[in-house]
Structures are given as structure tokens and as C-alpha cells.
C-alpha atoms as a PDB file:
ATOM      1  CA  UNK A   1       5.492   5.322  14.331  1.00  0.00           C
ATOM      2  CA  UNK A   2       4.824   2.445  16.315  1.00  0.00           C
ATOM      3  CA  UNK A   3       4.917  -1.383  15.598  1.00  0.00           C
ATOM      4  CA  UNK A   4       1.563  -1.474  15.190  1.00  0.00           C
ATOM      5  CA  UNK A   5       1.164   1.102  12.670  1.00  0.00           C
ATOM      6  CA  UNK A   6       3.937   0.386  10.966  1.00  0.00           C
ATOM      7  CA  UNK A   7       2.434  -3.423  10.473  1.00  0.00           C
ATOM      8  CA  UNK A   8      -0.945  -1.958   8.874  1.00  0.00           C
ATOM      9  CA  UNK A   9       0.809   0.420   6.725  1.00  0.00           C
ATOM     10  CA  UNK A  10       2.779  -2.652   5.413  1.00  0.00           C
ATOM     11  CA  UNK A  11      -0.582  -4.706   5.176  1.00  0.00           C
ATOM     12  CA  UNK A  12      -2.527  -1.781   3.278  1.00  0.00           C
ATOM     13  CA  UNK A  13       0.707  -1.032   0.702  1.00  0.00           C
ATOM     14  CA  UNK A  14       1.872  -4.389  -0.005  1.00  0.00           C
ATOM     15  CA  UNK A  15      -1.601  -6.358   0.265  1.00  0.00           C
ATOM     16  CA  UNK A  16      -4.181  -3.824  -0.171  1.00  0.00           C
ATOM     17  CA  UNK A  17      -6.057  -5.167   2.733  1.00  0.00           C
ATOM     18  CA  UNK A  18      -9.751  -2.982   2.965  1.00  0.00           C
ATOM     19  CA  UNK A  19     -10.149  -0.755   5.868  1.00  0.00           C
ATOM     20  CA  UNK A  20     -12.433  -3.787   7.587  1.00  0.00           C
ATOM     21  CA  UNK A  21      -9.049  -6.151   7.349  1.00  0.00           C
ATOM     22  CA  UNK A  22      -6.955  -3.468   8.944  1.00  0.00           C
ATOM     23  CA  UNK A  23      -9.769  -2.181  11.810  1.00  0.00           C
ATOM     24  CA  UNK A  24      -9.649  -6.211  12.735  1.00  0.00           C
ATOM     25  CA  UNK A  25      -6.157  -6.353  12.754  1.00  0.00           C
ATOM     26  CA  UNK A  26      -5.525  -3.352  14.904  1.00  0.00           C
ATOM     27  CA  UNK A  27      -8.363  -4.744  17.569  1.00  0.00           C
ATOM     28  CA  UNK A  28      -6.956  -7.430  18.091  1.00  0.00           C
ATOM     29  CA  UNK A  29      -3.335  -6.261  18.334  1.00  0.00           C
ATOM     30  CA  UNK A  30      -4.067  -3.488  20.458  1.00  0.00           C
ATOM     31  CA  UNK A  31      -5.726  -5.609  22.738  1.00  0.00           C
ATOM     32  CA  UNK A  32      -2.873  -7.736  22.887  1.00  0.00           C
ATOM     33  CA  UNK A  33      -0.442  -5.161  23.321  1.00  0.00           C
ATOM     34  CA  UNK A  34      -2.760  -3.778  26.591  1.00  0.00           C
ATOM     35  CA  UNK A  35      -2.252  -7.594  28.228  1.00  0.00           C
ATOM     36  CA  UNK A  36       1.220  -7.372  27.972  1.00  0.00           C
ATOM     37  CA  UNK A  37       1.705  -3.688  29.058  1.00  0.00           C
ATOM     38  CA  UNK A  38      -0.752  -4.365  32.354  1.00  0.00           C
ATOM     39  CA  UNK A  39       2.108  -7.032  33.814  1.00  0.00           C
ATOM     40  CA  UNK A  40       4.968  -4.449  32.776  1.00  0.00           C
ATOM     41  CA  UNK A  41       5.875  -6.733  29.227  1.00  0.00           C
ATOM     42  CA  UNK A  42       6.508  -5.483  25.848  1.00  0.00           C
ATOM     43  CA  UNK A  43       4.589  -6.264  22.374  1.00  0.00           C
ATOM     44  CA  UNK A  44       8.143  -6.473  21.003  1.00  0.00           C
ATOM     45  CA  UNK A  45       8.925  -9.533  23.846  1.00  0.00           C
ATOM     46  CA  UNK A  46       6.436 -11.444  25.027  1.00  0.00           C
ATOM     47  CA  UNK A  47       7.155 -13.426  28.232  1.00  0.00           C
ATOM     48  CA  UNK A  48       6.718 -17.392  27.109  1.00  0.00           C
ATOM     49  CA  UNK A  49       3.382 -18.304  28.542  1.00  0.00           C
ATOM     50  CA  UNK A  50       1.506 -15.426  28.664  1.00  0.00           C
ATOM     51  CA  UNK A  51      -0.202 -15.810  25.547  1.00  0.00           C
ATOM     52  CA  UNK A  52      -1.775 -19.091  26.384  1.00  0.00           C
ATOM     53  CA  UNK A  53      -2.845 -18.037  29.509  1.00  0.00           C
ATOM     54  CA  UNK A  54      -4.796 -14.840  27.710  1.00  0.00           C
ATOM     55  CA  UNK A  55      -6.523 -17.050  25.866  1.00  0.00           C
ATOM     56  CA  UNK A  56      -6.913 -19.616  28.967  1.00  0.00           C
ATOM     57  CA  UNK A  57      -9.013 -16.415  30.525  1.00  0.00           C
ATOM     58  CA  UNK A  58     -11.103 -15.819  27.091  1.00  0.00           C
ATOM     59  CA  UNK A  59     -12.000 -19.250  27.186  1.00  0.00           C
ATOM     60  CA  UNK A  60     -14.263 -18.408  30.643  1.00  0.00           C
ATOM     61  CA  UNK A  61     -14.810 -15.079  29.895  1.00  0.00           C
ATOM     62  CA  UNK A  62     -16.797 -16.807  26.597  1.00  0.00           C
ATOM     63  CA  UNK A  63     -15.015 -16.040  24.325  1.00  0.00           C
ATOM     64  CA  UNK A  64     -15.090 -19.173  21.476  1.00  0.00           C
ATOM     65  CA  UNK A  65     -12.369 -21.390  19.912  1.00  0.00           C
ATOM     66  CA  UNK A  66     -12.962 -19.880  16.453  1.00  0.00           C
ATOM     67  CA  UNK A  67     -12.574 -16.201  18.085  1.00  0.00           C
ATOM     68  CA  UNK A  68      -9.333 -17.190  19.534  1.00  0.00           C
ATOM     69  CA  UNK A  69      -8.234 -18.958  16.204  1.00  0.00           C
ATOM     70  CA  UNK A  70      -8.580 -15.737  14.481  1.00  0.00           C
ATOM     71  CA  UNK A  71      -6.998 -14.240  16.538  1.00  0.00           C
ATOM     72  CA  UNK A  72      -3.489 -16.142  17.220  1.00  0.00           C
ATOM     73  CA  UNK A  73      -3.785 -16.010  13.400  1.00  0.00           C
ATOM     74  CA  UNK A  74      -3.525 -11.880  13.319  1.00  0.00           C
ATOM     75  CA  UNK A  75      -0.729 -12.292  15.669  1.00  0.00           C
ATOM     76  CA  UNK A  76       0.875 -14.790  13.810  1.00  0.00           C
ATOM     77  CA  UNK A  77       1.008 -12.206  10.609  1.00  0.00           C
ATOM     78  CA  UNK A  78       2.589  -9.332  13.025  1.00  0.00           C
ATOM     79  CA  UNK A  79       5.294 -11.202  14.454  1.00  0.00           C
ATOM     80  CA  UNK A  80       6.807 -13.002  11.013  1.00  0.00           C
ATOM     81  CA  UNK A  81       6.660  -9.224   9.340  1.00  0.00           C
ATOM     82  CA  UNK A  82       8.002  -7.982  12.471  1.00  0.00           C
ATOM     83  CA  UNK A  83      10.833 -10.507  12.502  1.00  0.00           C
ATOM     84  CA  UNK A  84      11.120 -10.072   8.898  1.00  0.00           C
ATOM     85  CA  UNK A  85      11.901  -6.747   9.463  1.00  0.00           C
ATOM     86  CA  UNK A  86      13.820  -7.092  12.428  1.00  0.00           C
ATOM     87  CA  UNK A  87      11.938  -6.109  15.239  1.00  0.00           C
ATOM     88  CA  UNK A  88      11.991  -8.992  17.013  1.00  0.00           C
ATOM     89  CA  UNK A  89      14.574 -11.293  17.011  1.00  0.00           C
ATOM     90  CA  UNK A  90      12.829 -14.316  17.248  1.00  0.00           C
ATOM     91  CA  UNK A  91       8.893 -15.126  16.932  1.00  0.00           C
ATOM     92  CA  UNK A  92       7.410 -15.857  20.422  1.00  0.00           C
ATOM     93  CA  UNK A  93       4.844 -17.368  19.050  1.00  0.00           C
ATOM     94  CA  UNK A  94       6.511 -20.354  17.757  1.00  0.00           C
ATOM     95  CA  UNK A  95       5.483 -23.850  19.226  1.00  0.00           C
ATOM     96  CA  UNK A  96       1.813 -22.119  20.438  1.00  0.00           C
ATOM     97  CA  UNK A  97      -1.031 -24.410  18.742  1.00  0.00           C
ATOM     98  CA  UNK A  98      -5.392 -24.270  19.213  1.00  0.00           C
ATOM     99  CA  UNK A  99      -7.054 -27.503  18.858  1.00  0.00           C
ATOM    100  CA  UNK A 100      -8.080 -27.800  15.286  1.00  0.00           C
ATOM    101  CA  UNK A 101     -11.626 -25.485  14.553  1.00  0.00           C
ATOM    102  CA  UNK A 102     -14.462 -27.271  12.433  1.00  0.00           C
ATOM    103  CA  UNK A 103     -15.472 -25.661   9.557  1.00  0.00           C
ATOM    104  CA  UNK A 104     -18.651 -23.009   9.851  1.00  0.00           C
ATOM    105  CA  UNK A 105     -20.072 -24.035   6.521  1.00  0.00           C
ATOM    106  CA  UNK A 106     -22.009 -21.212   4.901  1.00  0.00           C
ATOM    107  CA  UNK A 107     -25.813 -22.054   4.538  1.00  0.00           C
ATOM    108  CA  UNK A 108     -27.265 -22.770   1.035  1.00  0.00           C
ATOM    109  CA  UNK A 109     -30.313 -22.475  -1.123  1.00  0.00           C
ATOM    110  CA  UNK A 110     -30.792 -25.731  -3.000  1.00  0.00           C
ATOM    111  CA  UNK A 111     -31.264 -25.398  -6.629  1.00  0.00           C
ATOM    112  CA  UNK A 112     -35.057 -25.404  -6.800  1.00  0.00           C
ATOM    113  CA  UNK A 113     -35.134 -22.766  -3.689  1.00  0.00           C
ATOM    114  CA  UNK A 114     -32.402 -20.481  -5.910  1.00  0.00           C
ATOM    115  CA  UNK A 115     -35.029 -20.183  -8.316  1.00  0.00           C
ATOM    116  CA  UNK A 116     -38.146 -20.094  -6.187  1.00  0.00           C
ATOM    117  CA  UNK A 117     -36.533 -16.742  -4.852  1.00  0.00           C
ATOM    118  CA  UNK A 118     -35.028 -15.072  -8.558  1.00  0.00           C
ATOM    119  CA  UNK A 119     -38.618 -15.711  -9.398  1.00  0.00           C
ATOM    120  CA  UNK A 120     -40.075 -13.785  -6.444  1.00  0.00           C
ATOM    121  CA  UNK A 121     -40.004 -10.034  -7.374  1.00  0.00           C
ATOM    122  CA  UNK A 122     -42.623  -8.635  -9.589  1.00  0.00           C
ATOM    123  CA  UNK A 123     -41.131  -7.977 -12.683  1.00  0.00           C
ATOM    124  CA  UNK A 124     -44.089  -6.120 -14.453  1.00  0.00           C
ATOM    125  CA  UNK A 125     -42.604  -2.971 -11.865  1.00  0.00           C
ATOM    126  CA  UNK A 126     -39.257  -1.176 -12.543  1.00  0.00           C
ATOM    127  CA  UNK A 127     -38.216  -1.949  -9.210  1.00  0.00           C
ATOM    128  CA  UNK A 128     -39.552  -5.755  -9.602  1.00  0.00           C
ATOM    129  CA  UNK A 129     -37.628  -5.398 -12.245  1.00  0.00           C
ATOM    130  CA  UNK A 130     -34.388  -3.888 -10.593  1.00  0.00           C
ATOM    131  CA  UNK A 131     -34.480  -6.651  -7.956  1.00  0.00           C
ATOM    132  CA  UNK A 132     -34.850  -9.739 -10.065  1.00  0.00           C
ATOM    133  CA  UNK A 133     -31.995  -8.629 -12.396  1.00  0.00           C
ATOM    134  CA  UNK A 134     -29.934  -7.955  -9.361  1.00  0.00           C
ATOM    135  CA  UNK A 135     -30.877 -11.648  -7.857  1.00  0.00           C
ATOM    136  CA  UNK A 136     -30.189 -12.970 -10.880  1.00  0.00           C
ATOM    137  CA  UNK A 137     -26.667 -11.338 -11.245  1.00  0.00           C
ATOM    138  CA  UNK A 138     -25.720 -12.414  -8.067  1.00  0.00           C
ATOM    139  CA  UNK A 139     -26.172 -15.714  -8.491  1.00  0.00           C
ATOM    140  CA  UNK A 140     -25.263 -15.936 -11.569  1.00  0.00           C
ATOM    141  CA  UNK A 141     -21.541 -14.404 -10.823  1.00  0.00           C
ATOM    142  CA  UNK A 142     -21.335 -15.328  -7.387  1.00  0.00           C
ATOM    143  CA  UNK A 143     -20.477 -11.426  -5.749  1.00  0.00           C
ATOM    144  CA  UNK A 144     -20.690 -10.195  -2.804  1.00  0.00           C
ATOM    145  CA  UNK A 145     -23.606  -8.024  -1.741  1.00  0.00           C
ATOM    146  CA  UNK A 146     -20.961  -4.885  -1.556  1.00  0.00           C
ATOM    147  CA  UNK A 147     -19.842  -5.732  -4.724  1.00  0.00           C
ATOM    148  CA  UNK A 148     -23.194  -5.992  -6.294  1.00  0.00           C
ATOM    149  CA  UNK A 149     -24.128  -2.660  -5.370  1.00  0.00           C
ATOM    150  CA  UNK A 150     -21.235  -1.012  -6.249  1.00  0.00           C
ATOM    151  CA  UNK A 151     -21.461  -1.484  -9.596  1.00  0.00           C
ATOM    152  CA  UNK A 152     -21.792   1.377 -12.066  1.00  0.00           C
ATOM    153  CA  UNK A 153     -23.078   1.023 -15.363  1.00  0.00           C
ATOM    154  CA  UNK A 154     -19.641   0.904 -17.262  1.00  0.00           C
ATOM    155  CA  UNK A 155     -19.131  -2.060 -15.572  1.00  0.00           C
ATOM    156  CA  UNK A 156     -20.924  -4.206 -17.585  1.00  0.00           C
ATOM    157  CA  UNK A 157     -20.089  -5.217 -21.356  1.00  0.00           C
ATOM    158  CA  UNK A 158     -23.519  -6.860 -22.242  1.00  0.00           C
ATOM    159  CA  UNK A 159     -21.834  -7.254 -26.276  1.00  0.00           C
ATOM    160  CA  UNK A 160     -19.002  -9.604 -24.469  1.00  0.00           C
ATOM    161  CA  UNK A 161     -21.066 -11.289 -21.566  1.00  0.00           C
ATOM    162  CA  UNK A 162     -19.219 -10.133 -18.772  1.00  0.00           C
ATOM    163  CA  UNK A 163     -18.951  -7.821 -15.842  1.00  0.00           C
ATOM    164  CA  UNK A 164     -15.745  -5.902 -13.964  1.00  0.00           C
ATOM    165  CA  UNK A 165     -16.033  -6.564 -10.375  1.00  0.00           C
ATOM    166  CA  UNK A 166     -14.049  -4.348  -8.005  1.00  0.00           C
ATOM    167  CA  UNK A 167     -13.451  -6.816  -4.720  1.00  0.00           C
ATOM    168  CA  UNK A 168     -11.461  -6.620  -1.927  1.00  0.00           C
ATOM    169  CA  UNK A 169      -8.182  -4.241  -1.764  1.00  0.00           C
ATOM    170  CA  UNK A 170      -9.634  -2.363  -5.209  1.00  0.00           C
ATOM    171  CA  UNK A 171      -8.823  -5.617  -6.974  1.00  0.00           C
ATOM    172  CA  UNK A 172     -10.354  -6.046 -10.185  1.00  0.00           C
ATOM    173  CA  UNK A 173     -12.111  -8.930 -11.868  1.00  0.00           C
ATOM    174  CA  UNK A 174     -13.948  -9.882 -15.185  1.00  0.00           C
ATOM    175  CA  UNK A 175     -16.669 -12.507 -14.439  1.00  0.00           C
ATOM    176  CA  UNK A 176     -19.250 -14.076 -17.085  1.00  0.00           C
ATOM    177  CA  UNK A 177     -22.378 -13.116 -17.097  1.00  0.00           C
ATOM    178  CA  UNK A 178     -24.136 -16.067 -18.445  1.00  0.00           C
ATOM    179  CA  UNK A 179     -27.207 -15.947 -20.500  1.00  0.00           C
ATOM    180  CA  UNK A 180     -30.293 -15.626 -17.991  1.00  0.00           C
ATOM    181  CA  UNK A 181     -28.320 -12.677 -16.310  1.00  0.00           C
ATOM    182  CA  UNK A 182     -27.549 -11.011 -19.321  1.00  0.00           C
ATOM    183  CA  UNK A 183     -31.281 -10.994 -20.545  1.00  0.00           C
ATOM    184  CA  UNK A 184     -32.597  -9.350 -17.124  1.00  0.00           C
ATOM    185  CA  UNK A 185     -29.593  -7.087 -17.298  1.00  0.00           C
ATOM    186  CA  UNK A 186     -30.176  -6.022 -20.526  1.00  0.00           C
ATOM    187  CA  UNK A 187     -34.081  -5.436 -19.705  1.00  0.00           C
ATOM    188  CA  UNK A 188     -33.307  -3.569 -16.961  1.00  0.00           C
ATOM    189  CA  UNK A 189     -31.035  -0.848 -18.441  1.00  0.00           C
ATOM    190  CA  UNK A 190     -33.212  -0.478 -21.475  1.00  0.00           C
ATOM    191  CA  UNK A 191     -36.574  -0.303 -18.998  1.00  0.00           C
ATOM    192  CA  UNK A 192     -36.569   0.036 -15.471  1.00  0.00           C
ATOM    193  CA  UNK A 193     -32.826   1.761 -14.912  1.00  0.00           C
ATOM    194  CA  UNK A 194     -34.554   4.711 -16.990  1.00  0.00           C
ATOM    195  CA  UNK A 195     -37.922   4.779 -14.814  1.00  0.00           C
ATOM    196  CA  UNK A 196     -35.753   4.695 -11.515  1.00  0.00           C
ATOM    197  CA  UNK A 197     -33.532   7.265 -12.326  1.00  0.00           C
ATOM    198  CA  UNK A 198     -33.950  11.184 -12.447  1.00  0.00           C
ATOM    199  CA  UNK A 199     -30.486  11.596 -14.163  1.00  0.00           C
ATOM    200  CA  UNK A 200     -29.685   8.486 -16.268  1.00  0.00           C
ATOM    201  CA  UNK A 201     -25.804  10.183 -16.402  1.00  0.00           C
ATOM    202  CA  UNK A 202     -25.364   9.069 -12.878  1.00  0.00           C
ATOM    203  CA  UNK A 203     -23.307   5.961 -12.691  1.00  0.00           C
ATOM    204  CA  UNK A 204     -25.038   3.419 -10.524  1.00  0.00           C
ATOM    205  CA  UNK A 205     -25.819   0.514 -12.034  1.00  0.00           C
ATOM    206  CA  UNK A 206     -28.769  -0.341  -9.547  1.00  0.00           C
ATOM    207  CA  UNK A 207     -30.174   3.385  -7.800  1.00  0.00           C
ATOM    208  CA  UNK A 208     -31.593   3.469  -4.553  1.00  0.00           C
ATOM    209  CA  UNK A 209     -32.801   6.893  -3.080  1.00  0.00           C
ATOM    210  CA  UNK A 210     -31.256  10.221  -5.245  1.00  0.00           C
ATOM    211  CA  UNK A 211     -30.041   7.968  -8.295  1.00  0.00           C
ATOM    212  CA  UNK A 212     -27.304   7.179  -5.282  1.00  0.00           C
ATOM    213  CA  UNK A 213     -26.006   3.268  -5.672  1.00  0.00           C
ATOM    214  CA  UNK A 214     -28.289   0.916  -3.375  1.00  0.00           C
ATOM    215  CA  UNK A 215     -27.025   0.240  -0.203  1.00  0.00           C
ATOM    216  CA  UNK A 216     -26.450  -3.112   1.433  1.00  0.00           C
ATOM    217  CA  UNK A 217     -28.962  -2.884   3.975  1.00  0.00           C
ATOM    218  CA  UNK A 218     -31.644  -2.516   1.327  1.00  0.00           C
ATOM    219  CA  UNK A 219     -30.917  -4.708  -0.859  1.00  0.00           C
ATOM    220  CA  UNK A 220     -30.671  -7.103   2.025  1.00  0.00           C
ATOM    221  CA  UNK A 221     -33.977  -6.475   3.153  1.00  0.00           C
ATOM    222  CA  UNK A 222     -35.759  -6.768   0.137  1.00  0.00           C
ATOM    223  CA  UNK A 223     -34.167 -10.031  -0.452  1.00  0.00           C
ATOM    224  CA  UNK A 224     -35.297 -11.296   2.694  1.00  0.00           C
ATOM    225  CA  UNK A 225     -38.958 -10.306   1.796  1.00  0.00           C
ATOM    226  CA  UNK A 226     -38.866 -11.687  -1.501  1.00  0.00           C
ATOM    227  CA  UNK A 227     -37.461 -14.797   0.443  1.00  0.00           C
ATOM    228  CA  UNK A 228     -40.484 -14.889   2.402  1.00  0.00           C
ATOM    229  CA  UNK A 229     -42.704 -14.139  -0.475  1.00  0.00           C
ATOM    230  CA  UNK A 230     -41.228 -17.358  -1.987  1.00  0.00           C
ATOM    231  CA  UNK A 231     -42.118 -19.159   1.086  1.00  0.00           C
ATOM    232  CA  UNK A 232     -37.996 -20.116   1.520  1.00  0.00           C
ATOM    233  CA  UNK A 233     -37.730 -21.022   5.035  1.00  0.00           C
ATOM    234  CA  UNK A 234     -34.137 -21.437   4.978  1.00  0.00           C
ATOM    235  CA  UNK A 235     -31.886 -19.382   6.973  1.00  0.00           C
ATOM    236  CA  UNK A 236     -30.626 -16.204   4.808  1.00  0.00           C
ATOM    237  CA  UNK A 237     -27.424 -14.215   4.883  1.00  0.00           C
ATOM    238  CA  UNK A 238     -26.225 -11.147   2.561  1.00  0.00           C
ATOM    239  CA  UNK A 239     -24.060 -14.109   0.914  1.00  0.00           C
ATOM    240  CA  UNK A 240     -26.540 -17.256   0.481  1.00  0.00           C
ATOM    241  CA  UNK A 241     -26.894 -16.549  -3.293  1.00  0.00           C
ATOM    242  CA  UNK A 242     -22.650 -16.155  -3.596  1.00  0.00           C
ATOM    243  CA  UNK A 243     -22.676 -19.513  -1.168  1.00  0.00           C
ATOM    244  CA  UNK A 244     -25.262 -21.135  -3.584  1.00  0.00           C
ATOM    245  CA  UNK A 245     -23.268 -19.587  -6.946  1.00  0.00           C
ATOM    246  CA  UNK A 246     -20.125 -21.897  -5.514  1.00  0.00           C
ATOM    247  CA  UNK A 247     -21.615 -24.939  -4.298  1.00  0.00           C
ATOM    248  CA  UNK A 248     -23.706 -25.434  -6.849  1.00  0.00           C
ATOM    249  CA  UNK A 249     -20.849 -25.211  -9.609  1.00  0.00           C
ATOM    250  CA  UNK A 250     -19.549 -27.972  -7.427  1.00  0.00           C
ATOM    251  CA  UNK A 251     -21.916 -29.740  -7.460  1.00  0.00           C
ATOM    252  CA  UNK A 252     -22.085 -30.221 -11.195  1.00  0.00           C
ATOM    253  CA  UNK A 253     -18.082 -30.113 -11.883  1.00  0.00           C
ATOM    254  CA  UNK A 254     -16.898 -27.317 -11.857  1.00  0.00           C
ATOM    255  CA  UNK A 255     -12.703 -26.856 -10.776  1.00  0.00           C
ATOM    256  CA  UNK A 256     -11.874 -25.132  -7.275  1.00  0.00           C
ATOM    257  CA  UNK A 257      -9.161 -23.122  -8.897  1.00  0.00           C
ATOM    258  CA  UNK A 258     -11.736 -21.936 -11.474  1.00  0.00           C
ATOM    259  CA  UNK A 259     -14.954 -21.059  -8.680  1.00  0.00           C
ATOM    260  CA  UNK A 260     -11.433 -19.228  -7.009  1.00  0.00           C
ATOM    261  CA  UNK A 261     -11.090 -17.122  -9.535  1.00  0.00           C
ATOM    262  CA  UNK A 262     -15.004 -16.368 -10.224  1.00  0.00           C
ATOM    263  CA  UNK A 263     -15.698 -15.503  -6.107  1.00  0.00           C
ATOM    264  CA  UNK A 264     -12.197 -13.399  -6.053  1.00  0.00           C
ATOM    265  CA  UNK A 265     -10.586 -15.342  -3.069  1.00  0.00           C
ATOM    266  CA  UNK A 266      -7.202 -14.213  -2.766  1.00  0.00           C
ATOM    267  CA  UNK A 267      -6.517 -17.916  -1.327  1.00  0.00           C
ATOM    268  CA  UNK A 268      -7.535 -20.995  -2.204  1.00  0.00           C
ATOM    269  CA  UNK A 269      -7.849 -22.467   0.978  1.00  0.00           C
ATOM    270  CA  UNK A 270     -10.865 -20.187   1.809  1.00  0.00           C
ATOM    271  CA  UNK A 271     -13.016 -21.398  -1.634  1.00  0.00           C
ATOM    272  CA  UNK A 272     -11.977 -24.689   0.091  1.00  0.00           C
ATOM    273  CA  UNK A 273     -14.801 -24.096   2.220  1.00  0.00           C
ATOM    274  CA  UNK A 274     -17.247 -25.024  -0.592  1.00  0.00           C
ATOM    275  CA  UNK A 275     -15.585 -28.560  -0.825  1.00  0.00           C
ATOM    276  CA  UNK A 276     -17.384 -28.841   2.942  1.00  0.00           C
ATOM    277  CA  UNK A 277     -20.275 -28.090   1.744  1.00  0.00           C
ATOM    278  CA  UNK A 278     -20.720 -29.996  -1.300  1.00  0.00           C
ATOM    279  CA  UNK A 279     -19.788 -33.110   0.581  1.00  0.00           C
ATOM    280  CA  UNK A 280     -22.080 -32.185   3.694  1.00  0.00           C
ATOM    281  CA  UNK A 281     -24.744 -31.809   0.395  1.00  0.00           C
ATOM    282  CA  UNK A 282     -24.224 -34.819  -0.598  1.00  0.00           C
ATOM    283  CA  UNK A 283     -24.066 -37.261   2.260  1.00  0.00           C
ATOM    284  CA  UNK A 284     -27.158 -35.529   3.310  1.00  0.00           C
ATOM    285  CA  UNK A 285     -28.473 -36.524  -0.359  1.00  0.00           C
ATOM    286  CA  UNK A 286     -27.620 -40.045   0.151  1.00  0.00           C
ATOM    287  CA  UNK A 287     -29.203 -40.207   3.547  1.00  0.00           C
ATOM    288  CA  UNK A 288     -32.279 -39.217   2.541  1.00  0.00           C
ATOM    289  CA  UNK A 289     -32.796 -41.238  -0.312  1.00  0.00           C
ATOM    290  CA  UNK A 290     -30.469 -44.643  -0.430  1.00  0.00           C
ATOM    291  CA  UNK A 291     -31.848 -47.226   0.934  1.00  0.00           C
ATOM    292  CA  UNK A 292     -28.959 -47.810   3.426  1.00  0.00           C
ATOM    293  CA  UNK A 293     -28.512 -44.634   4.168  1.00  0.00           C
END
């Protein structure tokens, strides 16, 4: 087994890092390793130099700072395991520093455009229904779209208020439902789930096409649509409502390590992000509307 695999199998068994971690990780050593072995060098000893001239060259090839960031930072994670492990005696990549990269903060709904858009599907329809409740679960627990769609219908304990989450590397979490979300929820599975589904037995929580669990794509396009519906001219992603779910407990309070917890960041420093944002929010706030701002 080489290095390489050897460093994924680590990453997989001792971090459970999702197949999407470890296809990143392997593109970027792999392409790494092909530098070195066109001038003759080895993965295992890197000449000193080499690596900021590679990424000298993606500079004018157009490749960005943040692309590069990520980048040193996969390499960073190979060489202390492989030094922890002994294959390398020393970490080349020691002393080798990118100027510092800015933030890209996540856009979000404000909270009058969060529930412009919950209030966009039809809900007299089961699959009004379906895609209000799933709206309103997202923002209300702050998941990912993946997440969201993956749920089955065990997953949710309407008598407790709260719902298991399976998030990245198979972790599980319990996150609260809240009120609003657990009225559409429990609407839905006593109405629409029934009128969607040909066999109710079947364990997706939200069905797309042959009682199969939505996918993604779907879900992402109807959300855009009921976006435009609610005449939300804001710029969308898959995440805006799990953007708008942490900034906006924020906003009014709430503790980082607690929104952590809630989004299932495995690091604080990337909920950190929201901080950003809040701030950005509210300098924005005060420029609009102080009178010396």
C-alpha cells in the first residue's frame, strides 16, 4: 500500500471522514505527488522550494489564494501523520506560510425574507405541504440539505421535540425541533406523507419519485422556485436556510459552542464563520440606519 492510501485509510478509520473528504484529499495529493515525480523527487522528500514554486505556477495558471490554502492545508494533514508514523523524518513543510485568506461569508436570508420563503409553498397540496414542513425543519434545526433528505421517519420523536440527524462520517446528533417545526411535521405525517406515498412502510421521511427519499437536486430546485414565488431576490445556495438557522441565533444570543453543537461542526473554528457574519450584519445595520453611519 502506498503513502497515500495508507493516509486515507487512517483518515476514514480514525476520523470517519465521508467519501467527499477523502476524494479531495486524494486530488490534491496525487497531484502533488505527480509534481514531484516529473523532476525525479519523492512524495516521501520533497526538495525545499519546490512547493512554493508549484503554487508560484497556480497562481498564473488561475488558480486562487483560497484554492491554494486548501490545499497546503491537505498537505499539511499528510505529512504530520506521515511523520507521526515515521515516514518521513522530518515535515518539509515546516516554515511554508500563504498570506492570510479573508473569510467567504455564507449569504443570508434576513429574518423577514426566512419567512417570506417558509410561507411560499401551497400548503392546501400534500406536496405544498411536504415542502413547507421541510423549509420549516431546516431552518428550524439548521441541517444540511443531505441531511434533510436523508431522514427516515424513525428519526423524528415528535412526543420529545427532537430529531436524530446523521451528519458527516455517520455521526449522530439529536437537535430540537422547536414548536413551528413540530406542528408542520406533525401535519405532514398525519396528511400529506400518506397522500405521497404508495407504501407508507417505506422509511423516507420526505418521498420523492417511488416512495424513494428526495434527492438534493429537487429539493433544491423547488426551493429556488418557491424563492422566486416569494419574490426573494437574494442569492440562494442548498445551505442559505442552515446559514440563516446560525446567524440568526447570533444574532439574538445564542453561544458559539451551543450553534456548534446544533450545525454538527466537528470544529469550532468553522461555526466561527457565523461570528463574520453577524458582525458584517450588523455594521451593515448601523450603516443604514445611524445617523453617523
Amino acid at each position: 500500500m502506498d503513502l497515500i492510501d495508507a493516509f486515507l485509510d487512517a483518515l476514514w478509520l480514525e476520523r470517519g471522514a465521508s467519501e467527499h473528504t477523502l476524494a479531495a484529499y486524494r486530488r490534491d495529493l496525487e497531484a502533488w505527488r505527480d509534481t514531484l515525480e516529473a523532476d525525479g523527487d519523492m512524495l516521501a522528500s520533497p526538495p525545499p522550494g519546490v512547493l512554493v514554486s508549484w503554487f508560484d505556477a497556480r497562481r498564473t495558471q488561475g488558480y486562487q489564494l483560497r484554492s491554494n490554502a486548501r490545499l497546503l492545508s491537505s498537505l499539511r494533514s499528510f505529512y504530520r501523520w506521515a511523520r507521526l508514523h515515521g515516514h518521513v523524518a522530518s515535515d518539509p513543510l515546516a516554515g511554508i506560510r500563504l498570506p492570510p485568506v479573508r473569510p467567504n461569508l455564507p449569504g443570508v436570508l434576513d429574518e423577514d425574507e426566512v419567512e417570506r420563503l417558509l410561507a411560499a409553498p401551497d400548503t392546501a397540496t400534500p406536496l405544498g405541504l411536504r415542502d413547507r414542513t421541510m423549509l420549516e425543519l431546516l431552518y428550524a434545526c439548521g441541517l444540511r440539505v443531505s441531511e434533510l433528505v436523508g431522514l427516515s421517519v424513525d428519526a423524528v420523536n415528535l412526543r420529545q421535540g427532537v430529531v436524530r440527524v446523521r451528519g458527516k462520517g455517520d455521526k449522530d446528533r439529536l437537535v430540537p425541533l422547536g414548536e413551528e417545526a413540530g406542528h408542520w411535521l406533525e401535519r405532514y405525517i398525519a396528511t400529506a406523507r400518506p397522500a405521497l406515498m404508495q407504501d407508507t412502510t417505506r422509511p423516507a421521511l420526505f418521498p420523492g419519485r417511488g416512495d424513494k427519499s428526495m434527492t438534493r437536486q429537487t429539493f433544491w430546485h423547488r426551493t429556488k422556485a418557491h424563492a422566486l414565488r416569494a419574490g426573494i431576490d437574494a442569492s440562494l445556495s442548498p445551505h442559505t436556510l442552515r446559514h440563516a438557522f446560525a446567524t440568526h441565533l447570533l444574532n439574538h444570543g445564542a453561544n458559539l459552542r451551543v450553534v456548534q453543537l446544533l450545525l454538527g461542526h466537528s470544529d469550532l473554528s468553522t461555526t466561527q464563520i457565523y461570528t463574520h457574519v453577524a458582525k458584517a450584519r450588523l455594521e451593515q445595520l448601523h450603516a443604514d440606519h445611524h445617523p453617523r453611519g
